[in-house]
PDB file of N, CA and C in Angstrom:
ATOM      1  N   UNK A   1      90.817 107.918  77.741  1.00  0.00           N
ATOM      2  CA  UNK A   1      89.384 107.965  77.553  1.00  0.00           C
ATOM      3  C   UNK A   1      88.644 107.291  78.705  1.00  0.00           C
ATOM      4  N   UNK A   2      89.430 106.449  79.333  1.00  0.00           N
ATOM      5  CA  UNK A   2      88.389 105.562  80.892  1.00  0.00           C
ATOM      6  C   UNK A   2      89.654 105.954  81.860  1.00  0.00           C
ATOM      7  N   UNK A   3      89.267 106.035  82.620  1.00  0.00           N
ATOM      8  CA  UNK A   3      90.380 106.094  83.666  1.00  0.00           C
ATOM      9  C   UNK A   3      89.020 105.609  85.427  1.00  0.00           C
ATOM     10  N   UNK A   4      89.955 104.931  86.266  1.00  0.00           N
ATOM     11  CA  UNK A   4      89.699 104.479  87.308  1.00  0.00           C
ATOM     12  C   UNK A   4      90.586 105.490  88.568  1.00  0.00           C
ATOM     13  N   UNK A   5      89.622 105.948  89.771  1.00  0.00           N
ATOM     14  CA  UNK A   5      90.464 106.993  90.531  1.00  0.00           C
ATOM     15  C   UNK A   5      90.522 106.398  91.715  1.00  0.00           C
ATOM     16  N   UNK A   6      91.541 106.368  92.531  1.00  0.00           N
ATOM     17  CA  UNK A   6      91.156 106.029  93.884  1.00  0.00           C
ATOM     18  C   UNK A   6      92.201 106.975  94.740  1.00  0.00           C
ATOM     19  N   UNK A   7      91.714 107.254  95.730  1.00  0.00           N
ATOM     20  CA  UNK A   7      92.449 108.231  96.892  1.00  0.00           C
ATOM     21  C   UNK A   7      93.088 107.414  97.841  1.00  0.00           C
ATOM     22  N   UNK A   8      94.363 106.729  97.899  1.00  0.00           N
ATOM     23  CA  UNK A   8      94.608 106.145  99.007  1.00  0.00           C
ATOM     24  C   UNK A   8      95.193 106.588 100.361  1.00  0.00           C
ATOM     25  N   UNK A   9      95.322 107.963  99.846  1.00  0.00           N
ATOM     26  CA  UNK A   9      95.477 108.520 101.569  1.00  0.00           C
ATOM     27  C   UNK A   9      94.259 108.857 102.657  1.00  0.00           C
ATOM     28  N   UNK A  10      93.142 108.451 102.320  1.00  0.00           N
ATOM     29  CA  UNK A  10      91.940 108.487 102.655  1.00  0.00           C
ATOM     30  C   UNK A  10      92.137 107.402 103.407  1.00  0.00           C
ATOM     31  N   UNK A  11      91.794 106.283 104.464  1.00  0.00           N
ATOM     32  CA  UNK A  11      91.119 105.974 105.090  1.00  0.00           C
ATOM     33  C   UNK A  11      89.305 105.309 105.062  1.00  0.00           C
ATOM     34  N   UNK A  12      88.888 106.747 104.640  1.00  0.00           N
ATOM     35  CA  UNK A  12      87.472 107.100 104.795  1.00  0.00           C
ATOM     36  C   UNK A  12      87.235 107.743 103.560  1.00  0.00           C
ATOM     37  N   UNK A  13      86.222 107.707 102.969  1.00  0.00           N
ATOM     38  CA  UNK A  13      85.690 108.975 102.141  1.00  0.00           C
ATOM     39  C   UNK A  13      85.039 109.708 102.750  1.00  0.00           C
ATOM     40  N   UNK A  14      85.528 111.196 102.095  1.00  0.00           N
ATOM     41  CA  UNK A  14      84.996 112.419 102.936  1.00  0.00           C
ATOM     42  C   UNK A  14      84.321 113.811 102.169  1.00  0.00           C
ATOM     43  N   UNK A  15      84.071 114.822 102.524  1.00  0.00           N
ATOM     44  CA  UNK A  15      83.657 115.650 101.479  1.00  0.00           C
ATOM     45  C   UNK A  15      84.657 115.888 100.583  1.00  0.00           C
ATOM     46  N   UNK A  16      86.144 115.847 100.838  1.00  0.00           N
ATOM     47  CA  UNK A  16      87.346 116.264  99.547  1.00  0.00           C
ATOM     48  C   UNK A  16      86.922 115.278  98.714  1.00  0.00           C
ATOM     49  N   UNK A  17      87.280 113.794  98.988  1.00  0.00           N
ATOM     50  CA  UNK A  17      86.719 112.577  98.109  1.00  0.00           C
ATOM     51  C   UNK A  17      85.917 112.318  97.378  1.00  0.00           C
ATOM     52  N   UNK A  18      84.294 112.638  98.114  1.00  0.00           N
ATOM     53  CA  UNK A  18      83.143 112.839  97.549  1.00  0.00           C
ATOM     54  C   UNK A  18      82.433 114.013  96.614  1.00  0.00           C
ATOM     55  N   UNK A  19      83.249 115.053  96.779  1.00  0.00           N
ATOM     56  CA  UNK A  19      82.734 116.352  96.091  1.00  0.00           C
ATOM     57  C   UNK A  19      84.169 116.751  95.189  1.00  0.00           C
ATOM     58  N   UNK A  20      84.904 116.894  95.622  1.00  0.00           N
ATOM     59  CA  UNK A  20      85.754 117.526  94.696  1.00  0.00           C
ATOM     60  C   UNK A  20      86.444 116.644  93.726  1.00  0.00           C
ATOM     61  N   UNK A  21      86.976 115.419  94.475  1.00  0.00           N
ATOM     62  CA  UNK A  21      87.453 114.460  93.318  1.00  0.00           C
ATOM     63  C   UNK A  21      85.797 113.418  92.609  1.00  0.00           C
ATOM     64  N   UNK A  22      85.354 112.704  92.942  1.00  0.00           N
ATOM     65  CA  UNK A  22      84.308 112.255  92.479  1.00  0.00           C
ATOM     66  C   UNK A  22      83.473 112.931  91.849  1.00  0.00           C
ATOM     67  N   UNK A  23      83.237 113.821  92.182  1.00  0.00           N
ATOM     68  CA  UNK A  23      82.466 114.618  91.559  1.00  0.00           C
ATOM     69  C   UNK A  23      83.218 116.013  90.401  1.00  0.00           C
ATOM     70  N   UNK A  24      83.446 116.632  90.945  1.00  0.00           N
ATOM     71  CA  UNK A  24      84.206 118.270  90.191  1.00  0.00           C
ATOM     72  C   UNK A  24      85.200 117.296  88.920  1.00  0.00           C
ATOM     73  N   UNK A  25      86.117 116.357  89.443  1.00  0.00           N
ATOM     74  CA  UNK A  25      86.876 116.294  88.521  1.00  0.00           C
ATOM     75  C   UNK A  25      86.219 115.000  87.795  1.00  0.00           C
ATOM     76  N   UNK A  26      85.471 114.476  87.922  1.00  0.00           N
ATOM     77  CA  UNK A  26      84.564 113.203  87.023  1.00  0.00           C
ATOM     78  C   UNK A  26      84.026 114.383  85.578  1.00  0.00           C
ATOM     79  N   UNK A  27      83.835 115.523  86.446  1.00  0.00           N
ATOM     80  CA  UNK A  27      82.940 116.436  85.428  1.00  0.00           C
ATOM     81  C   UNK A  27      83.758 116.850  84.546  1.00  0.00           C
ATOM     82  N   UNK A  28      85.299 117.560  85.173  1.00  0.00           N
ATOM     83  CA  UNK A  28      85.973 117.943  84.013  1.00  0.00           C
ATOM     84  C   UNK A  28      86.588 117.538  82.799  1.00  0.00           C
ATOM     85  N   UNK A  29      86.877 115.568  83.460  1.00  0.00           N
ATOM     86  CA  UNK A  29      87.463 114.835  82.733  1.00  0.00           C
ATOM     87  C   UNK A  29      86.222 114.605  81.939  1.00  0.00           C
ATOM     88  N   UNK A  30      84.996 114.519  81.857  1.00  0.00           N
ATOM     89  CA  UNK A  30      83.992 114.123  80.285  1.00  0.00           C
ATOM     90  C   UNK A  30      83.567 115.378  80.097  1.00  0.00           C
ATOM     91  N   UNK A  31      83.799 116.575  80.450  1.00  0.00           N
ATOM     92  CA  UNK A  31      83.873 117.404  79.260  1.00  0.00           C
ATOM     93  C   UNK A  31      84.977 117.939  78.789  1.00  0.00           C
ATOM     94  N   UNK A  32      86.103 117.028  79.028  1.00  0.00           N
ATOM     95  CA  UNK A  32      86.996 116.967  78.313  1.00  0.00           C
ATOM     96  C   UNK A  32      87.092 115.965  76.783  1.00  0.00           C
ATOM     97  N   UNK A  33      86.472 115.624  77.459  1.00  0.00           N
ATOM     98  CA  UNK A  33      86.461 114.244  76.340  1.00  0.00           C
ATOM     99  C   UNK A  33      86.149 112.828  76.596  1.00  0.00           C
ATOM    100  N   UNK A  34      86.957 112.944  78.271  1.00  0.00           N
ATOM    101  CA  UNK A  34      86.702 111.256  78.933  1.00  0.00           C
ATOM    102  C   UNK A  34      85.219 110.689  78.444  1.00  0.00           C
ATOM    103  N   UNK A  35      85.421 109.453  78.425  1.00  0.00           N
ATOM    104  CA  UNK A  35      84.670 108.497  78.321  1.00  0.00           C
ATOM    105  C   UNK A  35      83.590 107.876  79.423  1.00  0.00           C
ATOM    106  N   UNK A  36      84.554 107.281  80.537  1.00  0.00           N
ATOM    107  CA  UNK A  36      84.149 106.508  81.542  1.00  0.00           C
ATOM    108  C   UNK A  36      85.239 107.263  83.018  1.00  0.00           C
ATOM    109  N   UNK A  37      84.626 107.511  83.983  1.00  0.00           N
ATOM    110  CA  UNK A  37      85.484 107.893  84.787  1.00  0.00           C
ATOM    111  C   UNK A  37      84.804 107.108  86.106  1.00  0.00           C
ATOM    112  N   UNK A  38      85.540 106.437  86.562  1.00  0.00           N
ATOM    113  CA  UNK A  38      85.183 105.095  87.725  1.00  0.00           C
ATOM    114  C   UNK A  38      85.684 105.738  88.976  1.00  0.00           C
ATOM    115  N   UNK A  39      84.746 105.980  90.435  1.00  0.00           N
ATOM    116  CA  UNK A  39      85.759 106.872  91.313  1.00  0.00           C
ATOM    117  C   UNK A  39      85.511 105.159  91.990  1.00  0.00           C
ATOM    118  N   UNK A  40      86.586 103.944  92.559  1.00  0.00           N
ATOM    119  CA  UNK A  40      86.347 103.352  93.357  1.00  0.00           C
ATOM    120  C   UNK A  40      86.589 103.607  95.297  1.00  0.00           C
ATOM    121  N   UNK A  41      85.732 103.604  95.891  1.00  0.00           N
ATOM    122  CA  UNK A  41      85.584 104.052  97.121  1.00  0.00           C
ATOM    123  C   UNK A  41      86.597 103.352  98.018  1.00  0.00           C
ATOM    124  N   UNK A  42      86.529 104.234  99.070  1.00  0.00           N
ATOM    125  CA  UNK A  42      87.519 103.655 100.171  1.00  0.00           C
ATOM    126  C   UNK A  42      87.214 102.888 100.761  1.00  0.00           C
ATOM    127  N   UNK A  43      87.906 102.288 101.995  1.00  0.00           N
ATOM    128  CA  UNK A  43      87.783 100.742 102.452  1.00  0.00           C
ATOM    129  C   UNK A  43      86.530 100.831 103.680  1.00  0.00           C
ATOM    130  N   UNK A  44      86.170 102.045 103.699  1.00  0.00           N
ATOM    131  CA  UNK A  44      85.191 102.078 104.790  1.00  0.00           C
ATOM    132  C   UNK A  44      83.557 102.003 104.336  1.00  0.00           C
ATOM    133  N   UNK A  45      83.840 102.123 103.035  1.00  0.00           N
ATOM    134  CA  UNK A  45      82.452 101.388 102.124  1.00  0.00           C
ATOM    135  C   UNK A  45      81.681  99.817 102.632  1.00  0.00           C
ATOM    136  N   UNK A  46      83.037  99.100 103.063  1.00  0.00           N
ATOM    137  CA  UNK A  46      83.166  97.742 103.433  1.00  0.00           C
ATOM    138  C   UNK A  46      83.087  97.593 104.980  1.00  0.00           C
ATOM    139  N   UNK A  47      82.280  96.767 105.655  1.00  0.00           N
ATOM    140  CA  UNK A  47      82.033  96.464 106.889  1.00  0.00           C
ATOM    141  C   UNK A  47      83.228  95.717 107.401  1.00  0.00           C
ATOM    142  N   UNK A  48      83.849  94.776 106.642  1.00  0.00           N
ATOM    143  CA  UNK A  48      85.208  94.635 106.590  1.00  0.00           C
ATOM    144  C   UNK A  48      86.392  95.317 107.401  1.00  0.00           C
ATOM    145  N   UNK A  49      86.305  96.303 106.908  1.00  0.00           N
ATOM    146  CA  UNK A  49      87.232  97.205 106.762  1.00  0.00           C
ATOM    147  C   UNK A  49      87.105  97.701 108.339  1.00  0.00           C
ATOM    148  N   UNK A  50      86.052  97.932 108.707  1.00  0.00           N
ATOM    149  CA  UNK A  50      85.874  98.291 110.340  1.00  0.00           C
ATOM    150  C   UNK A  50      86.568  97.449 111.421  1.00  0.00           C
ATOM    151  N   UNK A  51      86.092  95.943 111.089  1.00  0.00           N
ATOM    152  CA  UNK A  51      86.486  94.674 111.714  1.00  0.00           C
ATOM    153  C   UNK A  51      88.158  94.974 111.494  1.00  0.00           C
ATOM    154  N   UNK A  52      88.867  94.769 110.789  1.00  0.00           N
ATOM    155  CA  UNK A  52      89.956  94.741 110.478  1.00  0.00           C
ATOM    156  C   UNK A  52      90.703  95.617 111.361  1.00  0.00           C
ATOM    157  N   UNK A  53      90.652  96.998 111.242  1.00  0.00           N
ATOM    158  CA  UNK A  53      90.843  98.252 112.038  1.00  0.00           C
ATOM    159  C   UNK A  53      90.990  97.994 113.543  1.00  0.00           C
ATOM    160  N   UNK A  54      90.021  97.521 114.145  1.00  0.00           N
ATOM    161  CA  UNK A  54      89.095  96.723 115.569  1.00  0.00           C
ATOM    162  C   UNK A  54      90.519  95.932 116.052  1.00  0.00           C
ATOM    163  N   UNK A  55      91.058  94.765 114.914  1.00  0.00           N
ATOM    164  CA  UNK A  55      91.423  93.542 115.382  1.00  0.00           C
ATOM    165  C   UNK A  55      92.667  94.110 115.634  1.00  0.00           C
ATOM    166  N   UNK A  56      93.415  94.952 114.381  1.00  0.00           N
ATOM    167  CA  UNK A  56      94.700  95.161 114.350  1.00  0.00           C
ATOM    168  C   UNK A  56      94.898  96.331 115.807  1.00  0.00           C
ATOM    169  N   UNK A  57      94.001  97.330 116.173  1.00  0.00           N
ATOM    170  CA  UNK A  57      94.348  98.123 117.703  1.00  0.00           C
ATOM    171  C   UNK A  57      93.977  97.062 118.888  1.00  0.00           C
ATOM    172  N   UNK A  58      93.070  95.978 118.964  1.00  0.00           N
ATOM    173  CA  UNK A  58      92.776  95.235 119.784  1.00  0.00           C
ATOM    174  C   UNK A  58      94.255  94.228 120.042  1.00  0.00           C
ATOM    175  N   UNK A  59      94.895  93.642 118.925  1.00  0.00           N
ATOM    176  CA  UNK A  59      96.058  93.093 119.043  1.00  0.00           C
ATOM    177  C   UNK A  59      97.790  93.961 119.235  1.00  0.00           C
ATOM    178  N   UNK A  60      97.644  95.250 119.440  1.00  0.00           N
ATOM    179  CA  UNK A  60      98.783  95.896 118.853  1.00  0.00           C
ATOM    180  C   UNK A  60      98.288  96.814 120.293  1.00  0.00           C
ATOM    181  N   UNK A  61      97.148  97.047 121.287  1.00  0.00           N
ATOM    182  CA  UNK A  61      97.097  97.932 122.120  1.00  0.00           C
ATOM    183  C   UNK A  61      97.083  96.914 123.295  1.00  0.00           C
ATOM    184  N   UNK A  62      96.951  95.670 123.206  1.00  0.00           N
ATOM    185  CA  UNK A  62      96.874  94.695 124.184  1.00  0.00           C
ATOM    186  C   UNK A  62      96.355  95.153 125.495  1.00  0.00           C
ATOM    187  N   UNK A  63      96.779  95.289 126.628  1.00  0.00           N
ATOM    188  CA  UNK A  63      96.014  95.195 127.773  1.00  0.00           C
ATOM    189  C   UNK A  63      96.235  96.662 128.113  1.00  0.00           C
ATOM    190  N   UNK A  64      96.779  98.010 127.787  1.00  0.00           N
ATOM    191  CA  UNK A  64      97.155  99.135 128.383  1.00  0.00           C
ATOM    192  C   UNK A  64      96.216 100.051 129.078  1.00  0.00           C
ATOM    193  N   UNK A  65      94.720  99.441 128.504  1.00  0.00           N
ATOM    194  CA  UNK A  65      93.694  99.919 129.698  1.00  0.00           C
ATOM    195  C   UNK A  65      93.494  99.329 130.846  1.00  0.00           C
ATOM    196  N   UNK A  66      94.019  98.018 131.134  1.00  0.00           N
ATOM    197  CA  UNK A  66      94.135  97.484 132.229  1.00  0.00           C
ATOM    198  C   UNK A  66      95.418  97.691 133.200  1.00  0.00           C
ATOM    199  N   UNK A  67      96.373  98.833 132.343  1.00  0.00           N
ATOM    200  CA  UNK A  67      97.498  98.579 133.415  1.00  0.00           C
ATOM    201  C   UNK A  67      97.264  99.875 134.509  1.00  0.00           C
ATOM    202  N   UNK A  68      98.203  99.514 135.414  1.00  0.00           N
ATOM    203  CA  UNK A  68      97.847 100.704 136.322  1.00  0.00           C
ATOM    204  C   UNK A  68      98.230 101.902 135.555  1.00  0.00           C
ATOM    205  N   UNK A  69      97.580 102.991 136.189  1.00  0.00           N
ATOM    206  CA  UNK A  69      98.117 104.225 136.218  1.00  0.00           C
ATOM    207  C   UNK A  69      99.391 104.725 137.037  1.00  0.00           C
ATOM    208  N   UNK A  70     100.437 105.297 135.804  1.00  0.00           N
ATOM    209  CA  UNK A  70     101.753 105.888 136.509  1.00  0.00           C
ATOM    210  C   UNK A  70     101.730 107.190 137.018  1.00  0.00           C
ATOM    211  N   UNK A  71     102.096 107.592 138.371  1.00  0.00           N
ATOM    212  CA  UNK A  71     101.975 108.466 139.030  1.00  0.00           C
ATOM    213  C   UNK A  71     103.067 109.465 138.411  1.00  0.00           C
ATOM    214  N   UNK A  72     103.971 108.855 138.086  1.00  0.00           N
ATOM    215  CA  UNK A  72     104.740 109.706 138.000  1.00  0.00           C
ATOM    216  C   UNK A  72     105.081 110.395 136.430  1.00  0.00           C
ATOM    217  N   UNK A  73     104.388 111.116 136.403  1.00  0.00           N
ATOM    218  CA  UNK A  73     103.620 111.935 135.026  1.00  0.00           C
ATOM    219  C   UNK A  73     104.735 112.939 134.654  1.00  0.00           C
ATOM    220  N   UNK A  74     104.983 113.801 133.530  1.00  0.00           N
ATOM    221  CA  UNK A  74     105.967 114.672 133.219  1.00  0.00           C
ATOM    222  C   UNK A  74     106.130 115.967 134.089  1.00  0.00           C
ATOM    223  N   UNK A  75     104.662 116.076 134.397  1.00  0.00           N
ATOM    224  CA  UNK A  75     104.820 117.357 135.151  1.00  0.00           C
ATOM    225  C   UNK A  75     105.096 116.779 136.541  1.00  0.00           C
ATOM    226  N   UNK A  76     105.250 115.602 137.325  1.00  0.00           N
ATOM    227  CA  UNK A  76     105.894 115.343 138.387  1.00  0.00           C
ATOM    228  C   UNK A  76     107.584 115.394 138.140  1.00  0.00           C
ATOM    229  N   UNK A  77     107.666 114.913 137.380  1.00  0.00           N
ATOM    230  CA  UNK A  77     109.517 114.703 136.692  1.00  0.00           C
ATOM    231  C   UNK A  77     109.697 116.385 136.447  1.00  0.00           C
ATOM    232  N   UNK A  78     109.054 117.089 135.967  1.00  0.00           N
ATOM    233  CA  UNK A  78     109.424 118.483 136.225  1.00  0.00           C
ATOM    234  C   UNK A  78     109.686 118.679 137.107  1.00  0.00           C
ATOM    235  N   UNK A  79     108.723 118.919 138.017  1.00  0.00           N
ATOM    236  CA  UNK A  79     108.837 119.288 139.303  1.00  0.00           C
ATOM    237  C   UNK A  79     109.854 119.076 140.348  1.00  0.00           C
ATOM    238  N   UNK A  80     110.545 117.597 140.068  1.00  0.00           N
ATOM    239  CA  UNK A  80     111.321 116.591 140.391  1.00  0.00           C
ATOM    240  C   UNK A  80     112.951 117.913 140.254  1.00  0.00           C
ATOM    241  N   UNK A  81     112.715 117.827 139.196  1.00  0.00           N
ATOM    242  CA  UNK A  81     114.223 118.531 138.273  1.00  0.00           C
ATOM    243  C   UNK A  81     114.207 119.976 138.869  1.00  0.00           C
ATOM    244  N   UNK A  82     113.187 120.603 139.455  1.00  0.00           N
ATOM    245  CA  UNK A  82     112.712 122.063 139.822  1.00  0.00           C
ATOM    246  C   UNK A  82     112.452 122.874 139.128  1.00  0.00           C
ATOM    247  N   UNK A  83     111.677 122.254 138.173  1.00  0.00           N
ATOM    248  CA  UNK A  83     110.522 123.361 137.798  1.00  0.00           C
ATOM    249  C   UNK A  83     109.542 124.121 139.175  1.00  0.00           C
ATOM    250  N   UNK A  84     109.117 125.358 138.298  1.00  0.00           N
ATOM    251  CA  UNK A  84     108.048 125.813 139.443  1.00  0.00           C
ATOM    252  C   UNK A  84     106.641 125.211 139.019  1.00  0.00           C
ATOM    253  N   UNK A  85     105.701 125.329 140.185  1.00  0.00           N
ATOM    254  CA  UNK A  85     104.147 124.976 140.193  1.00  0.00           C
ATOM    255  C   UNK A  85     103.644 125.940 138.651  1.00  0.00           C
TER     256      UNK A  85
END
């Protein structure tokens, strides 16, 4: 009769999230009978949740925009092996 929904492969809420589950199926479950149907939102509701995101690629991508650029790219290593142009 109550049930609480949450999407955790979401990330984000999006139109699937927002329209079809929150909405379409909130509808089917009380005219089914449900009572209370709770959709709680994803973590991007929360300003939080941004920061967090931020810290964990800021600590886990460390300096790789500062490193040089490698010349020697796949399509040089092709080329290398004799591939054609």
């Amino acid at each position: 009769r109550r049930v609480q929904v949450i999407c955790p492969g979401f990330a984000a809420d999006c139109l699937e999230t927002l329209e079809e589950i929150n909405m379409q199926n909130r509808e089917i479950f009380l005219q089914a009978g449900g009572e209370q149907f709770h959709y709680i939102p994803a973590l991007n509701a929360e300003a939080g949740h941004i920061q967090v995101m931020a810290d964990v690629i800021t600590q886990h991508a460390g300096d790789w925009l500062t490193l040089p650029v490698r010349q020697d790219t796949s399509s040089n290593r092709a080329k290398a092996l004799g591939a054609e142009s």
